[in-house]
C-alpha atoms as a PDB file:
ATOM      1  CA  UNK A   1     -43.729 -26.090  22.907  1.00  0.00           C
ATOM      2  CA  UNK A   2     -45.271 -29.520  22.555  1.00  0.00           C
ATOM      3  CA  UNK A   3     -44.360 -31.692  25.284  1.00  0.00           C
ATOM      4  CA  UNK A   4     -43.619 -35.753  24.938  1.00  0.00           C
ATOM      5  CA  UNK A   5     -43.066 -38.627  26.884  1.00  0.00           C
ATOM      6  CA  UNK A   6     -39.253 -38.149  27.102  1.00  0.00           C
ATOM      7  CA  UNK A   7     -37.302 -36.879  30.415  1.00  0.00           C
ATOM      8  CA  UNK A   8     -34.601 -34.651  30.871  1.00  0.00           C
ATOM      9  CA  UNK A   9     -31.712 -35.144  32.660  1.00  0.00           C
ATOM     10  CA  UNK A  10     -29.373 -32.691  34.060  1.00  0.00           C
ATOM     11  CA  UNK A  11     -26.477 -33.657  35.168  1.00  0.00           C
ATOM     12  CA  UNK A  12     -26.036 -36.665  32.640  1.00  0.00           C
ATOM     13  CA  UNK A  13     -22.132 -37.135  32.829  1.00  0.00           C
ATOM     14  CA  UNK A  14     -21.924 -37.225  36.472  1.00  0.00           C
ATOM     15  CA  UNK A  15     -21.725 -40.989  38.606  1.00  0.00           C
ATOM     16  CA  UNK A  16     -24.991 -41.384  39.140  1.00  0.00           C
ATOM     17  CA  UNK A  17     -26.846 -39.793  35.865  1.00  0.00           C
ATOM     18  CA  UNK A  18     -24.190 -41.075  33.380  1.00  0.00           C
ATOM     19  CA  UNK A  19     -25.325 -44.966  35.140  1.00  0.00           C
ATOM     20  CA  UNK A  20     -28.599 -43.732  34.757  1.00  0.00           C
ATOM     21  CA  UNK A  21     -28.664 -42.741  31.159  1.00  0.00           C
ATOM     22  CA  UNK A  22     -26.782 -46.124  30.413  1.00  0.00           C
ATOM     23  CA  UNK A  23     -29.550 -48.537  31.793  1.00  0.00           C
ATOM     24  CA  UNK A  24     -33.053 -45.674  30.686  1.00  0.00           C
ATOM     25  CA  UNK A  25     -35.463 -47.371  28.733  1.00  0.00           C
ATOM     26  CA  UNK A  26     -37.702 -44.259  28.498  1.00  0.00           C
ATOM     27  CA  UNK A  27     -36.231 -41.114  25.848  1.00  0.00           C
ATOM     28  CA  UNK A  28     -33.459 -39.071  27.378  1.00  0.00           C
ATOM     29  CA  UNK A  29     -33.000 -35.227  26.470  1.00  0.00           C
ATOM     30  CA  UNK A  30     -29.142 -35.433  28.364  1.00  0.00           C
ATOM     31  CA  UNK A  31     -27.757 -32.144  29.569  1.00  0.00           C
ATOM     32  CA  UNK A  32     -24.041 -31.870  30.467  1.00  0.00           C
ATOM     33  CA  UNK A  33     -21.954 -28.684  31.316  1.00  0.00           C
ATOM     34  CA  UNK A  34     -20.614 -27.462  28.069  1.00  0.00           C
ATOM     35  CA  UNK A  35     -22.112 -29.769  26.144  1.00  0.00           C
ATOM     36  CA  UNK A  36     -24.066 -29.157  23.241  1.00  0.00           C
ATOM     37  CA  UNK A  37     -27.247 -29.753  25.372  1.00  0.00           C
ATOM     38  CA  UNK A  38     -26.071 -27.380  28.286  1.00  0.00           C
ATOM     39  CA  UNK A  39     -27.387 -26.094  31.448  1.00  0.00           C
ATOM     40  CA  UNK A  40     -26.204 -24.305  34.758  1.00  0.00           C
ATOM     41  CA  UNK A  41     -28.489 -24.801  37.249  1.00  0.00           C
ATOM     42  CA  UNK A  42     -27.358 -21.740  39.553  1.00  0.00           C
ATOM     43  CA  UNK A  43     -27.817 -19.934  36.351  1.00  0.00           C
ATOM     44  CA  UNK A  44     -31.880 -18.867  35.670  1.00  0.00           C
ATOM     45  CA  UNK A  45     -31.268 -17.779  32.046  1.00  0.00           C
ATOM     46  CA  UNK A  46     -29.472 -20.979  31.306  1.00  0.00           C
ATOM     47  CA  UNK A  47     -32.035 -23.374  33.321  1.00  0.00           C
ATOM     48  CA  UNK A  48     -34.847 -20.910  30.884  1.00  0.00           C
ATOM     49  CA  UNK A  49     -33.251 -21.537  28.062  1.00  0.00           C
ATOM     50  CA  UNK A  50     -33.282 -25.704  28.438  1.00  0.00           C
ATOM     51  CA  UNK A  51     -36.556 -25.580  29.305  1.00  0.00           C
ATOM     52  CA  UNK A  52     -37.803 -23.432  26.482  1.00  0.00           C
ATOM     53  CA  UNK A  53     -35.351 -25.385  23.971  1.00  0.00           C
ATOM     54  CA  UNK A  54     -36.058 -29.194  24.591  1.00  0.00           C
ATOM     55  CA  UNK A  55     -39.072 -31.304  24.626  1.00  0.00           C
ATOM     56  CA  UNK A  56     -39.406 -33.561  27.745  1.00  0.00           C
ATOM     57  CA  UNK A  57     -42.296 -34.533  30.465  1.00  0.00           C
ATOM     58  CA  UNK A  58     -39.924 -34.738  33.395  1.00  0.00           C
ATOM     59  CA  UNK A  59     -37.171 -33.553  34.623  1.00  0.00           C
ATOM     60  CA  UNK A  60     -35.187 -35.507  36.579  1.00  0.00           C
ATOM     61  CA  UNK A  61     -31.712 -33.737  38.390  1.00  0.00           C
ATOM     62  CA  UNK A  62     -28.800 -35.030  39.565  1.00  0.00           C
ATOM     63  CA  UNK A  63     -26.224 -31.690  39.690  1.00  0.00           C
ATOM     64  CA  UNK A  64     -25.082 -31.170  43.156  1.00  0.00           C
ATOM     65  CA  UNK A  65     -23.063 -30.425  45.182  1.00  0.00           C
ATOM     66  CA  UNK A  66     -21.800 -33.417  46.769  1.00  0.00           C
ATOM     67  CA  UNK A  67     -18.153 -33.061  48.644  1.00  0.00           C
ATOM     68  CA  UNK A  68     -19.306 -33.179  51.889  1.00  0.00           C
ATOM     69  CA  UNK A  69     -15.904 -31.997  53.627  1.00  0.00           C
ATOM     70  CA  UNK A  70     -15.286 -29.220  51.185  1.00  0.00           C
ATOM     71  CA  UNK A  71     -18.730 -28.040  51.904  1.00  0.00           C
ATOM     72  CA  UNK A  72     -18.450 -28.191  55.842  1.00  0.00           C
ATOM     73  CA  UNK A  73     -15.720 -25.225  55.201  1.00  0.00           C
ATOM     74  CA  UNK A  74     -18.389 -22.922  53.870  1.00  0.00           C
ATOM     75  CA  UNK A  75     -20.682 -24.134  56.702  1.00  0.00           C
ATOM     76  CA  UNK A  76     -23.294 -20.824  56.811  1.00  0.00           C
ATOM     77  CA  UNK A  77     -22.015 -19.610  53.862  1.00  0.00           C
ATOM     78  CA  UNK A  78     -25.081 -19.110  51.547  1.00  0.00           C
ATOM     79  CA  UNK A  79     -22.891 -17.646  48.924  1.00  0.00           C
ATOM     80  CA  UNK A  80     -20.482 -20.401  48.812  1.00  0.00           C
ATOM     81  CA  UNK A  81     -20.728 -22.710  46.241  1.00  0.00           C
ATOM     82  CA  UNK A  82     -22.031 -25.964  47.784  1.00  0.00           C
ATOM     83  CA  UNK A  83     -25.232 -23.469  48.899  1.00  0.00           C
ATOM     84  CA  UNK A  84     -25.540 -21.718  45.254  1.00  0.00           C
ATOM     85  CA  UNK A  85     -25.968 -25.115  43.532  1.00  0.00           C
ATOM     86  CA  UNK A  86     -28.306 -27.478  45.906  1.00  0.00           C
ATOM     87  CA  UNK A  87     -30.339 -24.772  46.849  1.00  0.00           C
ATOM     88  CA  UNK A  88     -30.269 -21.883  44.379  1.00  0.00           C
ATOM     89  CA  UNK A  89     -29.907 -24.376  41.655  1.00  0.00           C
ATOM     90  CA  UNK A  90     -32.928 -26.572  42.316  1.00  0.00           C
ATOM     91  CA  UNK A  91     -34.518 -23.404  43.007  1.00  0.00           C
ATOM     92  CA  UNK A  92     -34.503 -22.505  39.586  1.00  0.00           C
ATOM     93  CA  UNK A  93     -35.466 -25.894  38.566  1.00  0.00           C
ATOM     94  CA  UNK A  94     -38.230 -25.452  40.574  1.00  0.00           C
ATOM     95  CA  UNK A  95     -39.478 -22.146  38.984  1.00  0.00           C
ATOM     96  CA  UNK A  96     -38.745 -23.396  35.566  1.00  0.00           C
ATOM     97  CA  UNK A  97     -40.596 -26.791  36.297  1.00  0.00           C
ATOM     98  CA  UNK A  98     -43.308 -24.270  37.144  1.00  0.00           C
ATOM     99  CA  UNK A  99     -43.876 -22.608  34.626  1.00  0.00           C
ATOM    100  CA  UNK A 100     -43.080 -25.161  31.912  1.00  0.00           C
ATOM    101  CA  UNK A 101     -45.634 -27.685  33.729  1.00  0.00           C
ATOM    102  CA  UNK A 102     -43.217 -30.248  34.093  1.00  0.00           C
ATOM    103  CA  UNK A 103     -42.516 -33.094  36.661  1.00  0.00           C
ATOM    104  CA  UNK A 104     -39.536 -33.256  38.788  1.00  0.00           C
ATOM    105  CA  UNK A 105     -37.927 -36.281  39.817  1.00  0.00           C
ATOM    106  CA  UNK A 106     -35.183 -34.955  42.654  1.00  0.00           C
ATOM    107  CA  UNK A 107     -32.019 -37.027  43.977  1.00  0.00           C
ATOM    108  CA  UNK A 108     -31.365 -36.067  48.029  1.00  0.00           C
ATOM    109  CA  UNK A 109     -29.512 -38.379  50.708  1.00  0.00           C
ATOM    110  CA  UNK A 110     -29.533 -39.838  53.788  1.00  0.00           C
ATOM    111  CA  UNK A 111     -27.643 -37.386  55.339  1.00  0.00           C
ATOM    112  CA  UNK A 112     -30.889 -34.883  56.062  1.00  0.00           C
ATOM    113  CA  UNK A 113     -31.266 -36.699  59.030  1.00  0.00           C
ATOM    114  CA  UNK A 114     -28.689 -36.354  61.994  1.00  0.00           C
ATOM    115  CA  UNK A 115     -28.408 -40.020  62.350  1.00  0.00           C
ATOM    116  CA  UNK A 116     -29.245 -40.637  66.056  1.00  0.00           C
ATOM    117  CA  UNK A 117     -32.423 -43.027  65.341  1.00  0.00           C
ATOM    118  CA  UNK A 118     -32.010 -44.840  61.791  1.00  0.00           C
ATOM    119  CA  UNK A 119     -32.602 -46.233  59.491  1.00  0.00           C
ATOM    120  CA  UNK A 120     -35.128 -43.776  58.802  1.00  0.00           C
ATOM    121  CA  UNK A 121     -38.840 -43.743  56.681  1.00  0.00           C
ATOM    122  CA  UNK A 122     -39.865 -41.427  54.200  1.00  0.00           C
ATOM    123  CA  UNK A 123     -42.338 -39.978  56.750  1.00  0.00           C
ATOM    124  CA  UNK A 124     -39.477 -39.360  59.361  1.00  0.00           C
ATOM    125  CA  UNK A 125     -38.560 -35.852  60.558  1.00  0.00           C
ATOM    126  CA  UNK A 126     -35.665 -34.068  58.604  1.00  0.00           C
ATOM    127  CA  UNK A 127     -32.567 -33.728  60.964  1.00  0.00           C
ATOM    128  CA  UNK A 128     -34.052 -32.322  63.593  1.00  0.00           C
ATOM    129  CA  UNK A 129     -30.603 -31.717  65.466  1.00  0.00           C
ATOM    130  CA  UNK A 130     -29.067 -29.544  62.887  1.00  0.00           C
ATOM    131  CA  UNK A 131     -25.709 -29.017  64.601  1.00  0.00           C
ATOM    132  CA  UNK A 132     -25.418 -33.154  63.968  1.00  0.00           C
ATOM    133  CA  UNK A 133     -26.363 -32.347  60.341  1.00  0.00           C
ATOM    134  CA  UNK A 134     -23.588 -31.373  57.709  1.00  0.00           C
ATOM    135  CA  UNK A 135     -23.351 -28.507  55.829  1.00  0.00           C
ATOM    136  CA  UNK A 136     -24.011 -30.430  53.123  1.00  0.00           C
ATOM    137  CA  UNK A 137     -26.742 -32.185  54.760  1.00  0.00           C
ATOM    138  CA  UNK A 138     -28.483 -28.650  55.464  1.00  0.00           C
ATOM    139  CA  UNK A 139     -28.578 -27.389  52.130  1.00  0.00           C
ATOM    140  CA  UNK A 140     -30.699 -30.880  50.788  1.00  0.00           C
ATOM    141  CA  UNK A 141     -33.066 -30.244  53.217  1.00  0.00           C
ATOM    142  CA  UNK A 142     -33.867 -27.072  52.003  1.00  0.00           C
ATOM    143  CA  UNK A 143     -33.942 -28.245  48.750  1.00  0.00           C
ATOM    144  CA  UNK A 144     -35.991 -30.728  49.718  1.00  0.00           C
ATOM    145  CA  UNK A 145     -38.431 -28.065  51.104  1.00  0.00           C
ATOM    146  CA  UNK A 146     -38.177 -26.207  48.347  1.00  0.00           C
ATOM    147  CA  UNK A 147     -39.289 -29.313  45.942  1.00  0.00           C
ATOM    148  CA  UNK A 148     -42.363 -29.961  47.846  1.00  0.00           C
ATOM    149  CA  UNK A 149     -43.545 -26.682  46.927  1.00  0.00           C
ATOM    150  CA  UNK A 150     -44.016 -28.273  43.388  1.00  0.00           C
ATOM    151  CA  UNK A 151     -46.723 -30.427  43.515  1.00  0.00           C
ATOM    152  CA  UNK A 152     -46.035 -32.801  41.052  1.00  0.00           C
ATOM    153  CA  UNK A 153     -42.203 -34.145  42.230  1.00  0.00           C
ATOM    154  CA  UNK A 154     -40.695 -37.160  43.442  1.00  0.00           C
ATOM    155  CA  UNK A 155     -37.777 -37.093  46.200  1.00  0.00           C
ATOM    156  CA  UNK A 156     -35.742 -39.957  45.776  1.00  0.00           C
ATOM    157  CA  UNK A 157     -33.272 -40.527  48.766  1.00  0.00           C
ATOM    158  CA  UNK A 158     -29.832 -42.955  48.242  1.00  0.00           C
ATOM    159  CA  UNK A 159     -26.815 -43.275  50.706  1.00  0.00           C
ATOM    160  CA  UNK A 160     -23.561 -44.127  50.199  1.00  0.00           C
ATOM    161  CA  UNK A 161     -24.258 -44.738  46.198  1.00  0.00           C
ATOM    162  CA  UNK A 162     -21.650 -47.446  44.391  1.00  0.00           C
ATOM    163  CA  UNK A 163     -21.514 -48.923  40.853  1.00  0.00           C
ATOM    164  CA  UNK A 164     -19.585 -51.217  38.591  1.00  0.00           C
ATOM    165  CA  UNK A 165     -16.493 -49.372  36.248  1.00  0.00           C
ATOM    166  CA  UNK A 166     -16.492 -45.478  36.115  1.00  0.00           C
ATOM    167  CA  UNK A 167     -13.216 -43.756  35.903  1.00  0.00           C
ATOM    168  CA  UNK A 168     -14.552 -39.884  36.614  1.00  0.00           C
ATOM    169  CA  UNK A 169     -14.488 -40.587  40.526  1.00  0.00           C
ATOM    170  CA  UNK A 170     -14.431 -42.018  43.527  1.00  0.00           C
ATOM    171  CA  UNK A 171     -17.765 -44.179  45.370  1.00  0.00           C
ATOM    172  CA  UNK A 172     -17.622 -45.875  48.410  1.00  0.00           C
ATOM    173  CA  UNK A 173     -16.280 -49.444  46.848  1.00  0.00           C
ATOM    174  CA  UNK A 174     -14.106 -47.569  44.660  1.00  0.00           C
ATOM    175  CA  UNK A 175     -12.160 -46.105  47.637  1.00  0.00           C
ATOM    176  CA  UNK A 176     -12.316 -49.040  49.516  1.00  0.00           C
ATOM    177  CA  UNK A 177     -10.485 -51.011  47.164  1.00  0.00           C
ATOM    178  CA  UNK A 178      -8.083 -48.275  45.796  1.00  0.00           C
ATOM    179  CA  UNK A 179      -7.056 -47.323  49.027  1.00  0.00           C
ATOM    180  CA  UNK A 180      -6.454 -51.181  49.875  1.00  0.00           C
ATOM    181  CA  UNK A 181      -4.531 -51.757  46.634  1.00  0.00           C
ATOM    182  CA  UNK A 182      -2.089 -48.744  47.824  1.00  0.00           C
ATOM    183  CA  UNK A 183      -1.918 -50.598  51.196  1.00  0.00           C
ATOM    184  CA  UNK A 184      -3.213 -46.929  52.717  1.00  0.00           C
ATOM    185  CA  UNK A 185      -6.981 -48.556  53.776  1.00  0.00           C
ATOM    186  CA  UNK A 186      -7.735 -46.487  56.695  1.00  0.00           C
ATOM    187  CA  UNK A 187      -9.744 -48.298  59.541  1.00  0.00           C
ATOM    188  CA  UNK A 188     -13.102 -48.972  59.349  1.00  0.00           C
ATOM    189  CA  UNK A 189     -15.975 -47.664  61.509  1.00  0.00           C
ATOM    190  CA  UNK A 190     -17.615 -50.882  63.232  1.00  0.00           C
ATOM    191  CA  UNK A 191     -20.709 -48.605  64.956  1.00  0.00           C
ATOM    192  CA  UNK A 192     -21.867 -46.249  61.908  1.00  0.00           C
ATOM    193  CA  UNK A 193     -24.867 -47.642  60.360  1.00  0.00           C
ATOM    194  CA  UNK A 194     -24.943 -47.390  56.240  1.00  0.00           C
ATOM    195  CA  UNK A 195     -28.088 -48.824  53.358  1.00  0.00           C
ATOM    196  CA  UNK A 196     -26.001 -48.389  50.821  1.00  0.00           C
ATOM    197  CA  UNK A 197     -27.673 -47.737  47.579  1.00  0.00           C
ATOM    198  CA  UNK A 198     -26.729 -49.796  44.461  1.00  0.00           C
ATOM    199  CA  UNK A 199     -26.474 -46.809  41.753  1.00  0.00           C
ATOM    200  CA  UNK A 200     -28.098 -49.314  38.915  1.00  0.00           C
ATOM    201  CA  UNK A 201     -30.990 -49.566  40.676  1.00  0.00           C
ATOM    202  CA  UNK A 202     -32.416 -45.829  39.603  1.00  0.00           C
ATOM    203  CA  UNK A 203     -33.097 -46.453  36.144  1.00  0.00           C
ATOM    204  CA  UNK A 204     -35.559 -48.831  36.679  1.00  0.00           C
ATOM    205  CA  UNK A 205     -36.785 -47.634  40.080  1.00  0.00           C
ATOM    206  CA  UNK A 206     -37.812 -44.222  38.050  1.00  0.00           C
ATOM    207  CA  UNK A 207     -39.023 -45.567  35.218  1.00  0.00           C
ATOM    208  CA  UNK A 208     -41.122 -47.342  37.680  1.00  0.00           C
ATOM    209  CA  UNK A 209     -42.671 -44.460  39.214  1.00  0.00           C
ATOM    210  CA  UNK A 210     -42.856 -42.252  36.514  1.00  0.00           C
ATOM    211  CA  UNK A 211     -45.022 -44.460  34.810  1.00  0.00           C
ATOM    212  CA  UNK A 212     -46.961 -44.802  37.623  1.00  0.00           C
ATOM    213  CA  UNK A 213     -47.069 -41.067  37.966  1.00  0.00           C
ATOM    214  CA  UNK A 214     -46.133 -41.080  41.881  1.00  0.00           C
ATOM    215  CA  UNK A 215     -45.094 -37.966  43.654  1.00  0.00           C
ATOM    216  CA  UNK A 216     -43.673 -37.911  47.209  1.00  0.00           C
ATOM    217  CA  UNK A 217     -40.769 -39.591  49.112  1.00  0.00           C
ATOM    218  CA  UNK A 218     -38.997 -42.460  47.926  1.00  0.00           C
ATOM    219  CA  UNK A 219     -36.143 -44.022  49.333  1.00  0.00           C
ATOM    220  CA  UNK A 220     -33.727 -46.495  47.238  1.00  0.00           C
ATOM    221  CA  UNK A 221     -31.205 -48.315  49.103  1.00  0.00           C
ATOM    222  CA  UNK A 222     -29.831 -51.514  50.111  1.00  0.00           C
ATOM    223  CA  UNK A 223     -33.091 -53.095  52.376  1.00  0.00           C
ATOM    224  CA  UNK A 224     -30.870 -54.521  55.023  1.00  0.00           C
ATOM    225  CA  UNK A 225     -28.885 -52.423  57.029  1.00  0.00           C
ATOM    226  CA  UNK A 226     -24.606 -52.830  57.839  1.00  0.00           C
ATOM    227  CA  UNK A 227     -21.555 -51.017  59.043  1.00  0.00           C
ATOM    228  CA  UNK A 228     -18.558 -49.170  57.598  1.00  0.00           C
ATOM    229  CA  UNK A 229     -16.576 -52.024  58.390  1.00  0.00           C
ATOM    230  CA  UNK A 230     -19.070 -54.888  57.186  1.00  0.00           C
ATOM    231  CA  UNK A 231     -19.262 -53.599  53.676  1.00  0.00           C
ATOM    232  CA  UNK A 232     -15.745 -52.853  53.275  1.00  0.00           C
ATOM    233  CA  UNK A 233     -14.752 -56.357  54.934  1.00  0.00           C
ATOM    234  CA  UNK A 234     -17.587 -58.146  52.589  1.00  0.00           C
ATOM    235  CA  UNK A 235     -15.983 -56.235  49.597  1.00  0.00           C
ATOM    236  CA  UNK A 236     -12.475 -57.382  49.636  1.00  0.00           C
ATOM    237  CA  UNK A 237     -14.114 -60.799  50.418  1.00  0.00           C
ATOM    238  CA  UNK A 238     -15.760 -60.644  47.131  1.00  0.00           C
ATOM    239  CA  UNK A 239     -12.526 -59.172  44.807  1.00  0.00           C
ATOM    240  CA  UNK A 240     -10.582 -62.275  46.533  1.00  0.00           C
ATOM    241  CA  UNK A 241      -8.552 -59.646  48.806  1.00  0.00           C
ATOM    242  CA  UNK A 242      -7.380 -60.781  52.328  1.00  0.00           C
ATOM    243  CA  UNK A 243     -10.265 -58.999  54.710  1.00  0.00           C
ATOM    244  CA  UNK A 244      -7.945 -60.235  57.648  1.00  0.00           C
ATOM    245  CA  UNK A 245      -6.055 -56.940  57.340  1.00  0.00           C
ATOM    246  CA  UNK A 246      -8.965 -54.938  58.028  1.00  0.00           C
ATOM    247  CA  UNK A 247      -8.301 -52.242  60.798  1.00  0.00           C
ATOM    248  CA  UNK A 248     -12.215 -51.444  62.903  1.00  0.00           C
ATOM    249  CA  UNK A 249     -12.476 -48.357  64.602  1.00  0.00           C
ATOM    250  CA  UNK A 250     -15.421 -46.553  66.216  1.00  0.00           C
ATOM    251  CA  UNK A 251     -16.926 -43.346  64.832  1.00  0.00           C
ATOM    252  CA  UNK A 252     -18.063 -42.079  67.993  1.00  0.00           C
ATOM    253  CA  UNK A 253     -14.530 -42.091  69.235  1.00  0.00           C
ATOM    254  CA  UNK A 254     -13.527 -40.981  65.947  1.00  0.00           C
ATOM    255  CA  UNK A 255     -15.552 -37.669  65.586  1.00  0.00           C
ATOM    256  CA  UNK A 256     -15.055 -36.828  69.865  1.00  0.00           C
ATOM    257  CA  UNK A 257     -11.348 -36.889  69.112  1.00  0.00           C
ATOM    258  CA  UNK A 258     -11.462 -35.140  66.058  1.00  0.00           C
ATOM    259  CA  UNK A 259     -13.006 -31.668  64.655  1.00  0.00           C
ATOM    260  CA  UNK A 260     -14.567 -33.415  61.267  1.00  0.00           C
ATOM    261  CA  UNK A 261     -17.380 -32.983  59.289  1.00  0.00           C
ATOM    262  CA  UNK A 262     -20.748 -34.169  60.779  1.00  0.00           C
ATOM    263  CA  UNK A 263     -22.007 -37.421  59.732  1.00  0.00           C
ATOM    264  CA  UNK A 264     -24.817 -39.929  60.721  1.00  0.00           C
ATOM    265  CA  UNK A 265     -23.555 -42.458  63.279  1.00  0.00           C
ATOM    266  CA  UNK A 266     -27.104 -44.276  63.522  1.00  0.00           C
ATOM    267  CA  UNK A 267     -28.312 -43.880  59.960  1.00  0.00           C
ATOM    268  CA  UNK A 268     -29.285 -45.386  57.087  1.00  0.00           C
ATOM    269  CA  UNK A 269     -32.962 -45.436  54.938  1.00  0.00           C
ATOM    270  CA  UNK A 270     -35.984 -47.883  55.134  1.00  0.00           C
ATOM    271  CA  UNK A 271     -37.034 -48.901  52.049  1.00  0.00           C
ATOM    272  CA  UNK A 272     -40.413 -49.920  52.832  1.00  0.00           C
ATOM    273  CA  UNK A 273     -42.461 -47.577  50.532  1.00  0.00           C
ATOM    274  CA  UNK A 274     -41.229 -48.414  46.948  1.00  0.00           C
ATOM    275  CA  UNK A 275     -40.899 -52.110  47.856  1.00  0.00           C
ATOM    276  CA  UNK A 276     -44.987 -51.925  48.714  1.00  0.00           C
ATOM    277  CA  UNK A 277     -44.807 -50.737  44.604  1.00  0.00           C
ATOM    278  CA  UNK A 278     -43.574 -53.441  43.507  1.00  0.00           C
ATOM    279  CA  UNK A 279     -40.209 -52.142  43.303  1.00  0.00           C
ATOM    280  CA  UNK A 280     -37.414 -54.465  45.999  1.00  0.00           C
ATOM    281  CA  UNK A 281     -34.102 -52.173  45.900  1.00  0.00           C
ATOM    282  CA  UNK A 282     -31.057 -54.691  45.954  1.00  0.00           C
ATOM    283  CA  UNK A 283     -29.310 -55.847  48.822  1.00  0.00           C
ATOM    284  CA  UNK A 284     -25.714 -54.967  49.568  1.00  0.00           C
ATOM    285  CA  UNK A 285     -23.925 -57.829  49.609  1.00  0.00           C
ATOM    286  CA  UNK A 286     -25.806 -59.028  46.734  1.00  0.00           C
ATOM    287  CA  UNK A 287     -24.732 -55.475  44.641  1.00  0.00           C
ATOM    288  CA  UNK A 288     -21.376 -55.980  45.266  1.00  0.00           C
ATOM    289  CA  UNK A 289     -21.280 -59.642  43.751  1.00  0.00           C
ATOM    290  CA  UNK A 290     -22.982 -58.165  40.605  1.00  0.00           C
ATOM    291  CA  UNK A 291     -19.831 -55.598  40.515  1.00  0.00           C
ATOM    292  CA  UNK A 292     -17.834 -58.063  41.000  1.00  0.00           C
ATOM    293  CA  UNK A 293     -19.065 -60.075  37.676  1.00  0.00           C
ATOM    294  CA  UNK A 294     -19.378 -56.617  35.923  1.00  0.00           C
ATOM    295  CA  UNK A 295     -15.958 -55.804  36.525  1.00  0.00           C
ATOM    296  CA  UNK A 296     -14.975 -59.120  35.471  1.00  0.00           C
ATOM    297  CA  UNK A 297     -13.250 -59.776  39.171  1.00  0.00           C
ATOM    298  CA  UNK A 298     -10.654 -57.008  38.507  1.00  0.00           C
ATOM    299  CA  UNK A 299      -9.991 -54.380  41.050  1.00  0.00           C
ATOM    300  CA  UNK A 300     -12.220 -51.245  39.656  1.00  0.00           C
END
């Protein structure tokens, strides 16, 4: 089948894509779940059967698995279904992408790396310390492994991804501020280190690339680094809450004193390598003013 300049997307409805496919300027082919365009990615026939059916250049995917504290519970478990989806999904991707010739744009995280040394560059080592890695964490890095056997893919990293209105679920400002409204804010970690990414930044950071026909590593996220605490305090700021009431707390303490899912204490992502592109991923405090106007200065 003839190929065009268009790009698939799989996983079109979910926070991230559905953003995504809102700001695109380049032609979408959008897959959902039991949609009329449909695809299961731990599913080879199905993943066969969008290739074979649609006509697109790249692919880009943002299915996963993403609860990172359900997914600690099947820690090992390579038959659960956090390891089924990020790995054996974008394994099939993979094949398919393959065979089909097409690019692959991938979304991973920050957590592949154990936070002990962030924020981290593209060219950093993945982990290493594993047991500091989540469960979640584990099974992007082999998916990352498993991308870079295609030669023609891009990796795009984001942490801690947020966005204007979007009723389907939670992001980090989302909680934040529904939590606060309920007057059930938990306390804010003061020492864990966050680049949070600013989800309308993708579409034009991949239309970017794509038309530059990159491949490798690319990391989009805020280019200056905060806390837990920082964000969240600079967020109610910004919706006119009182930040005064903000609880601090330390994440060290936090994780010694309790038996939770891993997470990166020294983390975060440089964003060096698409800003040298011509590409300057916004700033934090700046994305949350621009939610702020989105939102029309309501609590989202």
């Amino acid at each position: 089948m003839k190929k065009n300049s268009a790009i698939g997307v799989i996983g079109a409805d979910s926070m991230v894509g559905s953003r995504f496919c809102e700001l695109s300027q380049l032609s979408l082919v959008k897959a959902v779940l039991g949609s009329e365009i449909s695809v299961d990615i731990t599913d080879s026939e199905s993943v066969t059967k969008f290739f074979e059916e649609n006509e697109f250049e790249s692919v880009i995917l943002f299915s996963a698995y993403t609860d990172v504290d359900v997914a600690e519970k099947q820690r090992d478990d390579t038959d659960g279904s956090c390891w089924q989806i990020n790995v054996i999904g974008v394994r099939n991707i993979i094949e398919a992408c393959r065979k089909f010739k097409r690019k692959l744009v991938f979304i991973s995280t920050d957590f592949v790396f154990d936070g002990t040394s962030g924020p981290y560059s593209e060219e950093d080592v993945l982990g290493p310390d594993l047991e500091k890695v989540s469960w979640y964490g584990i099974t992007k890095i082999e998916a990352e492994k498993i991308v870079q056997e295609l030669n023609n893919s891009i990796i795009i990293r984001i942490a801690y991804p947020y966005r204007g209105i979007f009723h389907k679920k939670d992001d980090i400002v989302k909680r934040i501020l529904r939590l606060y409204r309920k007057g059930k804010l938990y306390p804010m970690f003061d020492n864990q280190y966050i680049t949070p990414t600013f989800i309308d930044d993708l579409a034009p950071a991949v239309e970017m690339l794509v038309n530059k026909n990159q491949s490798g590593i690319f990391h989009i996220v805020s280019p200056t680094i905060t806390t837990q605490y920082d964000f969240a305090r600079k967020l109610l700021e910004t919706f006119g809450q009182d930040s005064e009431k903000l609880e601090r707390m330390s994440v060290i303490k936090f994780l010694k004193e309790n038996n939770h899912t891993p997470r990166p204490i020294r983390g975060g992502l440089k964003a060096e390598k698409i800003k040298k592109l011509g590409f300057t991923p916004t700033d934090w405090q700046t994305g949350l003013k621009i939610i702020f106007d989105q939102s029309n200065g309501q609590l989202i």
